[in-house]
PDB file of N, CA and C in Angstrom:
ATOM      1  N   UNK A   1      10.798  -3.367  27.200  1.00  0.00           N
ATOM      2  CA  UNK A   1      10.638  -3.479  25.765  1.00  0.00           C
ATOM      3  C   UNK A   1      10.497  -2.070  25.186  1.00  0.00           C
ATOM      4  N   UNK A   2      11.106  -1.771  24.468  1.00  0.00           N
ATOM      5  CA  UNK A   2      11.017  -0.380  23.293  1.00  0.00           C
ATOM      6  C   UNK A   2      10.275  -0.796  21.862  1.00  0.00           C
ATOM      7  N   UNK A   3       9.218  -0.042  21.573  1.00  0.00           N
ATOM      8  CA  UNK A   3       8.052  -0.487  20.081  1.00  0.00           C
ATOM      9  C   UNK A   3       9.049   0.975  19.440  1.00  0.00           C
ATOM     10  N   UNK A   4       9.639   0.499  18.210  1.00  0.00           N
ATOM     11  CA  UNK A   4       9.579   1.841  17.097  1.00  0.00           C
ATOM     12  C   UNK A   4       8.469   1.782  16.520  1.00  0.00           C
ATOM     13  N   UNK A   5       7.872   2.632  15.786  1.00  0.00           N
ATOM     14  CA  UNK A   5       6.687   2.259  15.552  1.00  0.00           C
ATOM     15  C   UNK A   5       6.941   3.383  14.267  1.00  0.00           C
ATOM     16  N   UNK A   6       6.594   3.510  13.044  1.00  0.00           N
ATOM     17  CA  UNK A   6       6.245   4.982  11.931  1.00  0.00           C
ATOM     18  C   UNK A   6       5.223   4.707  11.068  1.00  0.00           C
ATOM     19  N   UNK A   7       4.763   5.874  11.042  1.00  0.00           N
ATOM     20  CA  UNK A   7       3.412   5.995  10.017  1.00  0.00           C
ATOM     21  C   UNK A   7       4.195   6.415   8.513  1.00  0.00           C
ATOM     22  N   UNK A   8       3.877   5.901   7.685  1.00  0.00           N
ATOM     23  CA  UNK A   8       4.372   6.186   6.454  1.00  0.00           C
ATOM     24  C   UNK A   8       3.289   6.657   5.359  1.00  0.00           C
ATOM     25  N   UNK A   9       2.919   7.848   5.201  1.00  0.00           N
ATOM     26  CA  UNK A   9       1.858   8.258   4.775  1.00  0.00           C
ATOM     27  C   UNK A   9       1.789   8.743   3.458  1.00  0.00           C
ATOM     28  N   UNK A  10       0.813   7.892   2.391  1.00  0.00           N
ATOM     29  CA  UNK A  10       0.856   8.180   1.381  1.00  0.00           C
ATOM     30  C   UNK A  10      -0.628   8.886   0.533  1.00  0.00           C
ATOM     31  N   UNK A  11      -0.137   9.913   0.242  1.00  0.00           N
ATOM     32  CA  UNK A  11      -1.762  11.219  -0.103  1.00  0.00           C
ATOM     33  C   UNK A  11      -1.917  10.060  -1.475  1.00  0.00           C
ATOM     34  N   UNK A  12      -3.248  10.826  -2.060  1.00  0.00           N
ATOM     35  CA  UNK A  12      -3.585  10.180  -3.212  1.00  0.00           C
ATOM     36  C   UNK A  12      -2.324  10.490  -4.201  1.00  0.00           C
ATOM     37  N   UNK A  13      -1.738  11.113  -4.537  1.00  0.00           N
ATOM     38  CA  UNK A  13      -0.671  11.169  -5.625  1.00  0.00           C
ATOM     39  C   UNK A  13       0.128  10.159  -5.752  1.00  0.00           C
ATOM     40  N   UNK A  14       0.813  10.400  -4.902  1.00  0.00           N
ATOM     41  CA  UNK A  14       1.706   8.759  -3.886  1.00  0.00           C
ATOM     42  C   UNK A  14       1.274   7.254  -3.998  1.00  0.00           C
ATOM     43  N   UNK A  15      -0.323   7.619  -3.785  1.00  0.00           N
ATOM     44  CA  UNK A  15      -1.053   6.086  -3.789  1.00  0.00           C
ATOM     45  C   UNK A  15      -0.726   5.797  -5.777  1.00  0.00           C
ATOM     46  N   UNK A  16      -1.261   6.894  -6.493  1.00  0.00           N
ATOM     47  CA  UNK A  16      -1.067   6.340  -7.762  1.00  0.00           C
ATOM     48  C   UNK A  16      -0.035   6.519  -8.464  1.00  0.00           C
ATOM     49  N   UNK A  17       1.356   6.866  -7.962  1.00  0.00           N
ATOM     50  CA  UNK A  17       2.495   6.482  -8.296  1.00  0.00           C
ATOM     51  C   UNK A  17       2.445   4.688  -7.858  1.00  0.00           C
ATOM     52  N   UNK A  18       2.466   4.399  -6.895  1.00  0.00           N
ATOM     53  CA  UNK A  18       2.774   3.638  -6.069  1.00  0.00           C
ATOM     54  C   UNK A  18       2.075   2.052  -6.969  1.00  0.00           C
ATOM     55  N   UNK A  19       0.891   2.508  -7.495  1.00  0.00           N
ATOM     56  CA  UNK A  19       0.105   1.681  -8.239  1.00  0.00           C
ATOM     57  C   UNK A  19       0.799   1.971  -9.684  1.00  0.00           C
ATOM     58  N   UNK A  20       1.392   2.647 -10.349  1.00  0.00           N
ATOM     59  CA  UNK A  20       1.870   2.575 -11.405  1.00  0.00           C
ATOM     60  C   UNK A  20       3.058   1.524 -11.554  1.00  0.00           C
ATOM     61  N   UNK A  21       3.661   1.930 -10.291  1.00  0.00           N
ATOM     62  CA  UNK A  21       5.113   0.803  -9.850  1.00  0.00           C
ATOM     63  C   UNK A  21       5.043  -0.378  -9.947  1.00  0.00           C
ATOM     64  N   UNK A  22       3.741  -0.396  -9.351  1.00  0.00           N
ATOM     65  CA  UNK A  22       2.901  -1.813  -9.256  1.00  0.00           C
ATOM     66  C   UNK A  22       2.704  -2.654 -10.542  1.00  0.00           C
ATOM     67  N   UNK A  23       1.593  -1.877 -10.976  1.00  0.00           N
ATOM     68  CA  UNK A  23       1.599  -2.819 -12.539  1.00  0.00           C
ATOM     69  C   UNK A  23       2.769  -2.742 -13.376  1.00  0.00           C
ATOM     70  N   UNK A  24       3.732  -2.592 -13.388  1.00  0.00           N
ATOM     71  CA  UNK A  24       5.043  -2.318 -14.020  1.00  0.00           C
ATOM     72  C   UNK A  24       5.603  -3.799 -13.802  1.00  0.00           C
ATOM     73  N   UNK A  25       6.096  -3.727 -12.260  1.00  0.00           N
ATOM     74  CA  UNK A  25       6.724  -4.755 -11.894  1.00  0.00           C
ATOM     75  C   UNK A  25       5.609  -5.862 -11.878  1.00  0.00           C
ATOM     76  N   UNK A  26       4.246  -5.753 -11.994  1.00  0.00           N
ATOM     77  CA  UNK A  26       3.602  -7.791 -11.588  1.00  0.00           C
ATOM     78  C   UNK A  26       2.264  -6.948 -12.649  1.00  0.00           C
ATOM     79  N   UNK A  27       2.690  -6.885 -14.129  1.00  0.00           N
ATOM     80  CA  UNK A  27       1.423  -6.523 -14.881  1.00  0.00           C
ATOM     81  C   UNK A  27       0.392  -7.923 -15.126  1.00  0.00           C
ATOM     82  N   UNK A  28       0.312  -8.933 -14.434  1.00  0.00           N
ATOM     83  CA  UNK A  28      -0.765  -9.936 -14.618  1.00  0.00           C
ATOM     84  C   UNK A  28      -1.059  -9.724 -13.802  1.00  0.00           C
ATOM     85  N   UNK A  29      -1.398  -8.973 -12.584  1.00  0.00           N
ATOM     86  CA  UNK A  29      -2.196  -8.696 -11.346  1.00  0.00           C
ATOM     87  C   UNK A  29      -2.908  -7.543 -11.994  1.00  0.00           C
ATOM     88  N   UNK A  30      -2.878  -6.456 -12.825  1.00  0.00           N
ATOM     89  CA  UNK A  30      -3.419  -5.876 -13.007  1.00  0.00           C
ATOM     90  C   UNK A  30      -4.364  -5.724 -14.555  1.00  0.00           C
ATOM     91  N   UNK A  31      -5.142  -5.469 -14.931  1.00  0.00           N
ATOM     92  CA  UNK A  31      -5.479  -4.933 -16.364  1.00  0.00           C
ATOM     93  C   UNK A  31      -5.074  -4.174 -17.383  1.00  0.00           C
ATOM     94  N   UNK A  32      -4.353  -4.034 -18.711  1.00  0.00           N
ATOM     95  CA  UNK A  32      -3.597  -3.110 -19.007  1.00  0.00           C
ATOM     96  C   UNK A  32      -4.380  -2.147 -20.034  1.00  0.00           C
ATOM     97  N   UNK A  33      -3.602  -1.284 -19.927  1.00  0.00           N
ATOM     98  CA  UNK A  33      -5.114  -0.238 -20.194  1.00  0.00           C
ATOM     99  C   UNK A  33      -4.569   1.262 -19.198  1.00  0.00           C
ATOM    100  N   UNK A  34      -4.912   2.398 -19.447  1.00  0.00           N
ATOM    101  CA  UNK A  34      -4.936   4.089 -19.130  1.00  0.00           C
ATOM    102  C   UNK A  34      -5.900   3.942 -17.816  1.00  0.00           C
ATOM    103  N   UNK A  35      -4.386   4.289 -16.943  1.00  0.00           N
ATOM    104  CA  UNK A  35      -5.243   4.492 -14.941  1.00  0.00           C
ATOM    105  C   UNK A  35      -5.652   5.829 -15.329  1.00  0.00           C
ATOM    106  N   UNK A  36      -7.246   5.165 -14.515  1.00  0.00           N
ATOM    107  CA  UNK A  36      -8.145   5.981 -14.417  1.00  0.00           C
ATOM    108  C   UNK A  36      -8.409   6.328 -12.906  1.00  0.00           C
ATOM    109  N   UNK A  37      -9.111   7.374 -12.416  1.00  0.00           N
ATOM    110  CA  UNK A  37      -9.185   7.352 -10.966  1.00  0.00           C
ATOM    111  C   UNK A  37      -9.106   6.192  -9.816  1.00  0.00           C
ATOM    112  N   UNK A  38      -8.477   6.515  -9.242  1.00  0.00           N
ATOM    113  CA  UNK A  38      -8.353   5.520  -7.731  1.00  0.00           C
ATOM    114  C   UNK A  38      -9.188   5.910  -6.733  1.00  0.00           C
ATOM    115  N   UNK A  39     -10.392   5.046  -5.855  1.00  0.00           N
ATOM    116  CA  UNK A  39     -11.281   5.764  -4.901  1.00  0.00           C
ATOM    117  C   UNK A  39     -10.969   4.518  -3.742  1.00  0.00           C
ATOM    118  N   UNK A  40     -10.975   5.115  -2.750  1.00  0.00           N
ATOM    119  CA  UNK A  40     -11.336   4.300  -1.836  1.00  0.00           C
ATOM    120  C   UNK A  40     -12.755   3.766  -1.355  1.00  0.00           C
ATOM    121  N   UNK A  41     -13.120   2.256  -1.635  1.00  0.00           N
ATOM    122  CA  UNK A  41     -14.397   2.212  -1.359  1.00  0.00           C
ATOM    123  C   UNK A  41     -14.777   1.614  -0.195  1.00  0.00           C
ATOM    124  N   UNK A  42     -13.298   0.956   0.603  1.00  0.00           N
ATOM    125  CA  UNK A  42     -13.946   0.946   1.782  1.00  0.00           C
ATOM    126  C   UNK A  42     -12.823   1.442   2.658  1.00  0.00           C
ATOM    127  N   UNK A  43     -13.075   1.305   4.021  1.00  0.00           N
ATOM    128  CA  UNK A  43     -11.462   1.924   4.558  1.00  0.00           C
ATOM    129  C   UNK A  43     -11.334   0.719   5.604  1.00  0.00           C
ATOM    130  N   UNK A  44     -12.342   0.016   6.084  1.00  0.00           N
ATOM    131  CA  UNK A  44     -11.911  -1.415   6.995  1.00  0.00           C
ATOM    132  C   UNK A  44     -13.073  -2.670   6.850  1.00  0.00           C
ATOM    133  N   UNK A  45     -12.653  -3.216   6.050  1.00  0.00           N
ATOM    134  CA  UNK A  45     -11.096  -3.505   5.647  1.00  0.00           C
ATOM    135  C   UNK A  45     -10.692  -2.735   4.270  1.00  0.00           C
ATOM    136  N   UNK A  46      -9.662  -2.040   3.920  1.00  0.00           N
ATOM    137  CA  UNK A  46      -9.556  -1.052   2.985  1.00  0.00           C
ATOM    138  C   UNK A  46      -9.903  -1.912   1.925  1.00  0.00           C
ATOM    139  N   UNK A  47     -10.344  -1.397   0.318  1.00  0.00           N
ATOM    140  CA  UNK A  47     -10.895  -1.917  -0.407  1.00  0.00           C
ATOM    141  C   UNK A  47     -10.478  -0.477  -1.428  1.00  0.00           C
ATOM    142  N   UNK A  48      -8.983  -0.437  -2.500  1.00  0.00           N
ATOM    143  CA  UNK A  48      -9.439   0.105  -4.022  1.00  0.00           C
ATOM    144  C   UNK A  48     -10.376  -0.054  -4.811  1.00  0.00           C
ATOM    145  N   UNK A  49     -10.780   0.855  -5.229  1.00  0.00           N
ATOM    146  CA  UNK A  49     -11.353   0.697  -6.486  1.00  0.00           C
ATOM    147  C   UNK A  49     -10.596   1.423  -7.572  1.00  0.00           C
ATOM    148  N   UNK A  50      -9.729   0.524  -8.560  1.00  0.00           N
ATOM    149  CA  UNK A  50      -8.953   1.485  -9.196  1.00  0.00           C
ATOM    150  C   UNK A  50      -9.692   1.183 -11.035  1.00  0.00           C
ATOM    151  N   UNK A  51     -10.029   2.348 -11.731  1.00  0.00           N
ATOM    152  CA  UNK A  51     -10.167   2.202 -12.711  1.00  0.00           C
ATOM    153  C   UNK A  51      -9.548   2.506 -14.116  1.00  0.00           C
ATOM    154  N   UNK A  52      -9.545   0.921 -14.878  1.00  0.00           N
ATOM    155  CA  UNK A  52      -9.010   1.169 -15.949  1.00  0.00           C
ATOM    156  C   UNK A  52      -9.449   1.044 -17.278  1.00  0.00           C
ATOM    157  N   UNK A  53      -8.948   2.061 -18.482  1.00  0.00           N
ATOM    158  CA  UNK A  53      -9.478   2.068 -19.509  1.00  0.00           C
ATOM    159  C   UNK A  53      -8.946   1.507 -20.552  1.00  0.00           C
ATOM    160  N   UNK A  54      -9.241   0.048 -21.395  1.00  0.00           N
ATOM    161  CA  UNK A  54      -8.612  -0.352 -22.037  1.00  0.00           C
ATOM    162  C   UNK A  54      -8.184   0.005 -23.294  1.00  0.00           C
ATOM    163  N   UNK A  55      -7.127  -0.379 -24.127  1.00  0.00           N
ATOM    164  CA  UNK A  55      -7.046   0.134 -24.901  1.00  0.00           C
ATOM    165  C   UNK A  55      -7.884  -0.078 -26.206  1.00  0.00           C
ATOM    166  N   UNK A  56      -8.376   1.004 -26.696  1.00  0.00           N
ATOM    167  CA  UNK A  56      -9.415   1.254 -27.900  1.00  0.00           C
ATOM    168  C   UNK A  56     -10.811   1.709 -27.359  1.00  0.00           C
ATOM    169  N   UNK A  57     -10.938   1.504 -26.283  1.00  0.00           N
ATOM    170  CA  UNK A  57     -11.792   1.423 -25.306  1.00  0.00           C
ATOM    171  C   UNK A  57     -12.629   2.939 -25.031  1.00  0.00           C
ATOM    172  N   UNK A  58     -13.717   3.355 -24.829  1.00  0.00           N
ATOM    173  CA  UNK A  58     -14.068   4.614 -24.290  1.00  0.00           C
ATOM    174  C   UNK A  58     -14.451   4.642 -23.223  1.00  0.00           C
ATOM    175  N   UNK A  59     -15.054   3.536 -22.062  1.00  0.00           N
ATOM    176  CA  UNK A  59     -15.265   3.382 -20.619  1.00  0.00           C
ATOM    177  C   UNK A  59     -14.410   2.456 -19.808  1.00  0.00           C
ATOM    178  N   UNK A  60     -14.017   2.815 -18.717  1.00  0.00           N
ATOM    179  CA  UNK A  60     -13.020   2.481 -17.585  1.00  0.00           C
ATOM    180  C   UNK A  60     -14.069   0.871 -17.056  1.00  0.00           C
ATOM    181  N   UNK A  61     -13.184   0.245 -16.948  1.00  0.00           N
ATOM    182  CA  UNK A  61     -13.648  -1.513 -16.262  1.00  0.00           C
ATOM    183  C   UNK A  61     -12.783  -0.319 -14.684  1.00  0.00           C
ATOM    184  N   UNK A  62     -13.500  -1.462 -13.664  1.00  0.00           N
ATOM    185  CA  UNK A  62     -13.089  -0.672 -12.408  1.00  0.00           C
ATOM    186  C   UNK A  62     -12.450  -2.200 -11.396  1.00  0.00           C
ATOM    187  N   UNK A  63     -11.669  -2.208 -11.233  1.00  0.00           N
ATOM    188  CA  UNK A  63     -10.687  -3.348 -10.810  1.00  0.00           C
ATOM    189  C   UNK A  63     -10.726  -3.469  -9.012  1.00  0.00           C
ATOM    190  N   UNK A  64     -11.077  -4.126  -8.140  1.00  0.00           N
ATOM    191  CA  UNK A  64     -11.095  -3.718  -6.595  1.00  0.00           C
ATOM    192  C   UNK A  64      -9.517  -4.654  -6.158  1.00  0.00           C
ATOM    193  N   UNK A  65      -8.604  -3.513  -5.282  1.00  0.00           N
ATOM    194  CA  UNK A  65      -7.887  -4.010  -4.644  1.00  0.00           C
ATOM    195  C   UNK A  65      -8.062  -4.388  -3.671  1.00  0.00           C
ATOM    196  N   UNK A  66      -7.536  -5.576  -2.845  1.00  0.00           N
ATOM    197  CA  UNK A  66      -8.309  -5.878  -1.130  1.00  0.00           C
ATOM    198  C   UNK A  66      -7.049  -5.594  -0.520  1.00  0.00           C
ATOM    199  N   UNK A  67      -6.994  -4.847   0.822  1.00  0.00           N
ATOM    200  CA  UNK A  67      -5.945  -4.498   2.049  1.00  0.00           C
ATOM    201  C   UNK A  67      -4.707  -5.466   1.427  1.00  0.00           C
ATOM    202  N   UNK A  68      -4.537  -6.696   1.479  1.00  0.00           N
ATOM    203  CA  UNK A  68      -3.215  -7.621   1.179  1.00  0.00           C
ATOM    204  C   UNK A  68      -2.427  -7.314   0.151  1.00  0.00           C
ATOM    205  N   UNK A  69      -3.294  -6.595  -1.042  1.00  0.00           N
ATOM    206  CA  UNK A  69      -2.665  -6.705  -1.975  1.00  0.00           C
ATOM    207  C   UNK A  69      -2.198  -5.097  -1.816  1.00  0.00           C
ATOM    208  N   UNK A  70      -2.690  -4.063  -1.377  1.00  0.00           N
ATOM    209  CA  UNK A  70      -2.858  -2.820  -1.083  1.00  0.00           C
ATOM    210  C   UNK A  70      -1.117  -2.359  -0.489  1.00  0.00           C
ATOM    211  N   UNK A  71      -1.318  -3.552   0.497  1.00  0.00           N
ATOM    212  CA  UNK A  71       0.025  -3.132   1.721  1.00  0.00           C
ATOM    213  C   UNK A  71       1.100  -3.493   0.868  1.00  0.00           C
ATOM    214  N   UNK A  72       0.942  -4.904   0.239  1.00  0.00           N
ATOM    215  CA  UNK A  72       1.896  -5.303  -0.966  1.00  0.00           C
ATOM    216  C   UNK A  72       2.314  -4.193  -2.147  1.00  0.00           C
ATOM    217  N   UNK A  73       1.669  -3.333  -2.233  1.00  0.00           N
ATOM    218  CA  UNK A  73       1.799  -2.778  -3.120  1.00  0.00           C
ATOM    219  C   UNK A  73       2.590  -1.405  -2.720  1.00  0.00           C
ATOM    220  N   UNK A  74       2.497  -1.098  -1.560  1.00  0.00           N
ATOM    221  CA  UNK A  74       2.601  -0.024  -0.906  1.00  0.00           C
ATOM    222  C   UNK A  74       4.313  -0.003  -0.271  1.00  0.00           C
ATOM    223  N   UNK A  75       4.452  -1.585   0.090  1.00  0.00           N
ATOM    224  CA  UNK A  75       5.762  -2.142   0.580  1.00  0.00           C
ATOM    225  C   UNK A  75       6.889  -1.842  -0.745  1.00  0.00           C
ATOM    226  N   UNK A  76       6.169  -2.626  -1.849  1.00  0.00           N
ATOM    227  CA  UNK A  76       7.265  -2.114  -3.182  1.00  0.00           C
ATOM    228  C   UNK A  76       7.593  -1.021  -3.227  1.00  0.00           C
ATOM    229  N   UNK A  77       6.527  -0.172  -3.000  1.00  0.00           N
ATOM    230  CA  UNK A  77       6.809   0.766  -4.136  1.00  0.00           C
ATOM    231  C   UNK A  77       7.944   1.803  -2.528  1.00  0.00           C
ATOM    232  N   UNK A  78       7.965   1.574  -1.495  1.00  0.00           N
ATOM    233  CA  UNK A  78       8.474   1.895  -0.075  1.00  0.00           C
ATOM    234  C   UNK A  78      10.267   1.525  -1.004  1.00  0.00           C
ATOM    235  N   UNK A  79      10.221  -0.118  -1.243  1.00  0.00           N
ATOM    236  CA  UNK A  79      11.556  -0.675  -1.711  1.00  0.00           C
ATOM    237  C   UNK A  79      12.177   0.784  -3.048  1.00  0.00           C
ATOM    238  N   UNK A  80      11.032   0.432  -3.904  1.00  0.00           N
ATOM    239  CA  UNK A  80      11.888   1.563  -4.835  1.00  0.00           C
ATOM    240  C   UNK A  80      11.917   2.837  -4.649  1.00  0.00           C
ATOM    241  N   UNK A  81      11.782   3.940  -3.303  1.00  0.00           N
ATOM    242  CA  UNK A  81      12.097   4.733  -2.993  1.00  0.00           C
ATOM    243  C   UNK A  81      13.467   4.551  -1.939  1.00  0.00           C
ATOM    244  N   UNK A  82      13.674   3.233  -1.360  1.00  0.00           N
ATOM    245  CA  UNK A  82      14.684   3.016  -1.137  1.00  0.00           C
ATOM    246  C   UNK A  82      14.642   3.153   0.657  1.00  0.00           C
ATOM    247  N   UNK A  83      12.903   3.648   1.317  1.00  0.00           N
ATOM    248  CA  UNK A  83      12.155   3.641   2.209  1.00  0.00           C
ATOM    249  C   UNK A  83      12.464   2.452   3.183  1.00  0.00           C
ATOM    250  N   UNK A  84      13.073   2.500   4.286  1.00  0.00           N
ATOM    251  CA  UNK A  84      13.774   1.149   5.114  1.00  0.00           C
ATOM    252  C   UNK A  84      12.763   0.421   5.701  1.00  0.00           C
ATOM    253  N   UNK A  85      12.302  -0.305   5.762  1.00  0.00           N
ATOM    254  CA  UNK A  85      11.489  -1.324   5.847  1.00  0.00           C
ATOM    255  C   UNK A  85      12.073  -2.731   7.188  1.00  0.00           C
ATOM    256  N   UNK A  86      12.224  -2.786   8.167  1.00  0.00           N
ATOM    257  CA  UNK A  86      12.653  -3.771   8.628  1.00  0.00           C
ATOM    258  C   UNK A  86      11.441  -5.174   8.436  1.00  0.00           C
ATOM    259  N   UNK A  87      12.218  -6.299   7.489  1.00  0.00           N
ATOM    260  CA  UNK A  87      11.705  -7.454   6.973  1.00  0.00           C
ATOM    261  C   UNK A  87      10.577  -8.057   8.302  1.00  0.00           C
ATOM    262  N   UNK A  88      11.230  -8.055   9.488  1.00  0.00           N
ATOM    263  CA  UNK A  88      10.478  -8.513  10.671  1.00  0.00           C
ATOM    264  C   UNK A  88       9.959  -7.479  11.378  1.00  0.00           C
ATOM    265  N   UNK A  89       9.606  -6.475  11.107  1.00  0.00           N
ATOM    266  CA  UNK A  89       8.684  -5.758  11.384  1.00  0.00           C
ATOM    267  C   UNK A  89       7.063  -5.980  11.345  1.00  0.00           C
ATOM    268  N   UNK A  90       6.237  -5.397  12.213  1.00  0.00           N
ATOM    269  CA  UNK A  90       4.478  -5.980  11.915  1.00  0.00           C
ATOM    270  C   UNK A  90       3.775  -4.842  10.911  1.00  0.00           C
ATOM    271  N   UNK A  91       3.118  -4.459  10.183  1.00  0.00           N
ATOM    272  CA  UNK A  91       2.817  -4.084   8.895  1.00  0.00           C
ATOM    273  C   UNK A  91       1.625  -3.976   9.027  1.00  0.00           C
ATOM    274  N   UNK A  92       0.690  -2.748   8.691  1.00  0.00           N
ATOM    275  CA  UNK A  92      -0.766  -2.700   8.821  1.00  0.00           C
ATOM    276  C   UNK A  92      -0.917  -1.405   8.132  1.00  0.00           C
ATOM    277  N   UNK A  93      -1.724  -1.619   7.690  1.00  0.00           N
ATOM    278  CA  UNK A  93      -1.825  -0.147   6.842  1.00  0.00           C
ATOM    279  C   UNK A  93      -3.767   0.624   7.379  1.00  0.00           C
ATOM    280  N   UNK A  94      -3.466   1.587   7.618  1.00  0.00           N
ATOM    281  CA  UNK A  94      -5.120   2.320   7.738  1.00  0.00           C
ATOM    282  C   UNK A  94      -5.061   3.683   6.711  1.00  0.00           C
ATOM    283  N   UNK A  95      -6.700   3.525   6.707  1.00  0.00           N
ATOM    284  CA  UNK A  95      -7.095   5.311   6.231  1.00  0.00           C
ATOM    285  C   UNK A  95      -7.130   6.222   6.317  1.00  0.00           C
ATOM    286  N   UNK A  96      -7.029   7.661   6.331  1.00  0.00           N
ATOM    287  CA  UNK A  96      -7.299   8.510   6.977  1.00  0.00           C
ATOM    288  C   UNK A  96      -7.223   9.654   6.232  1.00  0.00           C
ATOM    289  N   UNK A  97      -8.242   9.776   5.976  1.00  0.00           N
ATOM    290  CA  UNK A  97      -9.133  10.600   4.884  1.00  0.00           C
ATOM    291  C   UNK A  97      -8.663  10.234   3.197  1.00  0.00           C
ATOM    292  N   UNK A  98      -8.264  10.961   2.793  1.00  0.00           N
ATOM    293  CA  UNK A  98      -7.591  10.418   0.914  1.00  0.00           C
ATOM    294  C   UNK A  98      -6.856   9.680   1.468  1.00  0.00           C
ATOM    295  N   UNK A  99      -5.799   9.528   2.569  1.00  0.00           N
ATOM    296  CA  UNK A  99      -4.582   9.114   2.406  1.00  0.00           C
ATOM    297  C   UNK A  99      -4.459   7.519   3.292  1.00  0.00           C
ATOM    298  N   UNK A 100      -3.668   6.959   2.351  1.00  0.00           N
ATOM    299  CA  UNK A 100      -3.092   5.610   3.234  1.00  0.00           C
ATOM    300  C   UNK A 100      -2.036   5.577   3.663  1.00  0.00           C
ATOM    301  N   UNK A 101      -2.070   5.448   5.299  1.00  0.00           N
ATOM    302  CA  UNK A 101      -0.904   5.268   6.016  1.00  0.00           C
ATOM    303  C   UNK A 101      -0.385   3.418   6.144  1.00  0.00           C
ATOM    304  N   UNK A 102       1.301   3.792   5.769  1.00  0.00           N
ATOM    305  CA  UNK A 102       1.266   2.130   6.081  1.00  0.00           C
ATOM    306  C   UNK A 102       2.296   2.272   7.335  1.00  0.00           C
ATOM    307  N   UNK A 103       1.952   2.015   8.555  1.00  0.00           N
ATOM    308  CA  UNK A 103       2.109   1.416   9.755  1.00  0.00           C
ATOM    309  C   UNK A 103       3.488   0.390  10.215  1.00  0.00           C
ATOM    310  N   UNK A 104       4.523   0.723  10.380  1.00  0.00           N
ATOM    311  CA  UNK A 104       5.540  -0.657  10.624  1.00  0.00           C
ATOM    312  C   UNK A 104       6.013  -0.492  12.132  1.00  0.00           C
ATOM    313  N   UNK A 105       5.884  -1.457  12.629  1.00  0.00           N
ATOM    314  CA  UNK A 105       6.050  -1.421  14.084  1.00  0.00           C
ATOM    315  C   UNK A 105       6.775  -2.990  14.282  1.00  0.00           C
ATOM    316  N   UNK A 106       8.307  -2.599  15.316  1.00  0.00           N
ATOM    317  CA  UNK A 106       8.732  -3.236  15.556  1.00  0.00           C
ATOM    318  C   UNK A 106       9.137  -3.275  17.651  1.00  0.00           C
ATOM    319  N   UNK A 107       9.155  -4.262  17.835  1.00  0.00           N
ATOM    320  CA  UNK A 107       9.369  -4.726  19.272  1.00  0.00           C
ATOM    321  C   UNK A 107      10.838  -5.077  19.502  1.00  0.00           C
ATOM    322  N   UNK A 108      11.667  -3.950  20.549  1.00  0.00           N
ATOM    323  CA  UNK A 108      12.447  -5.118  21.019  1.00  0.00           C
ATOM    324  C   UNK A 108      13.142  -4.954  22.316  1.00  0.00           C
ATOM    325  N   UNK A 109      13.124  -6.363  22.673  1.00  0.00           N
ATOM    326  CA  UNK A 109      13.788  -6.304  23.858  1.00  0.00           C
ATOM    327  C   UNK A 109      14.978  -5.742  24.420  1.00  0.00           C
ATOM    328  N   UNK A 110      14.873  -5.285  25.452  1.00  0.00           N
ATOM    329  CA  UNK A 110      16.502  -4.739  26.793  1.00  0.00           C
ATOM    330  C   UNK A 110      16.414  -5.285  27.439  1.00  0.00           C
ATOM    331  N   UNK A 111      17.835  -5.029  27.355  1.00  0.00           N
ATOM    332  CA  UNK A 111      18.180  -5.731  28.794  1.00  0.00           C
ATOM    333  C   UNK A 111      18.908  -7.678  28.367  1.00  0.00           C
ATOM    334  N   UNK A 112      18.811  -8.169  29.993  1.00  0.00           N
ATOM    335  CA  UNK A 112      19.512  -9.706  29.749  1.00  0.00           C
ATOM    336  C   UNK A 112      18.382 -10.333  29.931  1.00  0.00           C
ATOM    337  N   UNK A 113      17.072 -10.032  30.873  1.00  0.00           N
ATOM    338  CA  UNK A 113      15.330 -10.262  30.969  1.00  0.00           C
ATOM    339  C   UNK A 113      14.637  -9.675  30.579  1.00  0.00           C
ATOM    340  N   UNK A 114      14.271 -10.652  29.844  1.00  0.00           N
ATOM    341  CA  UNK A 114      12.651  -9.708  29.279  1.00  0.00           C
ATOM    342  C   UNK A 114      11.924  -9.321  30.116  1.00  0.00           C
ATOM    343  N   UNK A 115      11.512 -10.431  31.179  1.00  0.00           N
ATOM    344  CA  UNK A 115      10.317 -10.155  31.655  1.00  0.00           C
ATOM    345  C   UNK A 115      10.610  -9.413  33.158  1.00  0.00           C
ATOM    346  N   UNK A 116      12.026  -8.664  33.232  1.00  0.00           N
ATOM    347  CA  UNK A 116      11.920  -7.851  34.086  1.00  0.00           C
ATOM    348  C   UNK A 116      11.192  -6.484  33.716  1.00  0.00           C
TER     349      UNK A 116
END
């Protein structure tokens, strides 16, 4: 068996492009309103905290993303860079320090036996 495996690593800049893409394309998942800082508040299971300021508004409401919606978000915004993605690939995203790596790892067999 051969694993491809790539880290696809996105610094904080990246992360809030990536979240702009986001509320663009699915704005009822998000609050609308002036992005305000993005923090990571947890890293396992990852957990945004992205804050936004509504409009007329002078203080930021602070919105928490959970890992599912995170990787989802991370996968789009992969599509509109045009970032190859194999559909059956396994998908996991971790932390590591500011930055979120999203993880795609695929398996596949050689040969005419697998289990040689």
């Amino acid at each position: 068996m051969i694993v491809d495996s790539r880290h696809i690593m996105f610094s904080p800049e990246a992360i809030r492009e990536a979240l702009k893409t986001y509320r663009e394309l699915f704005p009822a998942k998000q609050p609308p309103g002036l992005l305000g800082p993005i923090i990571i508040r947890s890293a396992d299971p990852l957990v945004l905290g992205v804050k936004v300021q509504a409009m007329g508004s002078s203080v930021y409401r602070e919105v928490e993303m959970e890992e599912n919606e995170v990787a989802a978000m991370l996968i789009v915004f992969c599509r509109k860079l045009k970032i190859p993605l194999p559909r059956t690939a396994n998908k996991s995203i971790e932390v590591e320090g500011d930055n979120i790596a999203l993880i795609v790892s695929k398996a596949m067999m050689i040969g005419n036996n697998p289990g040689a």
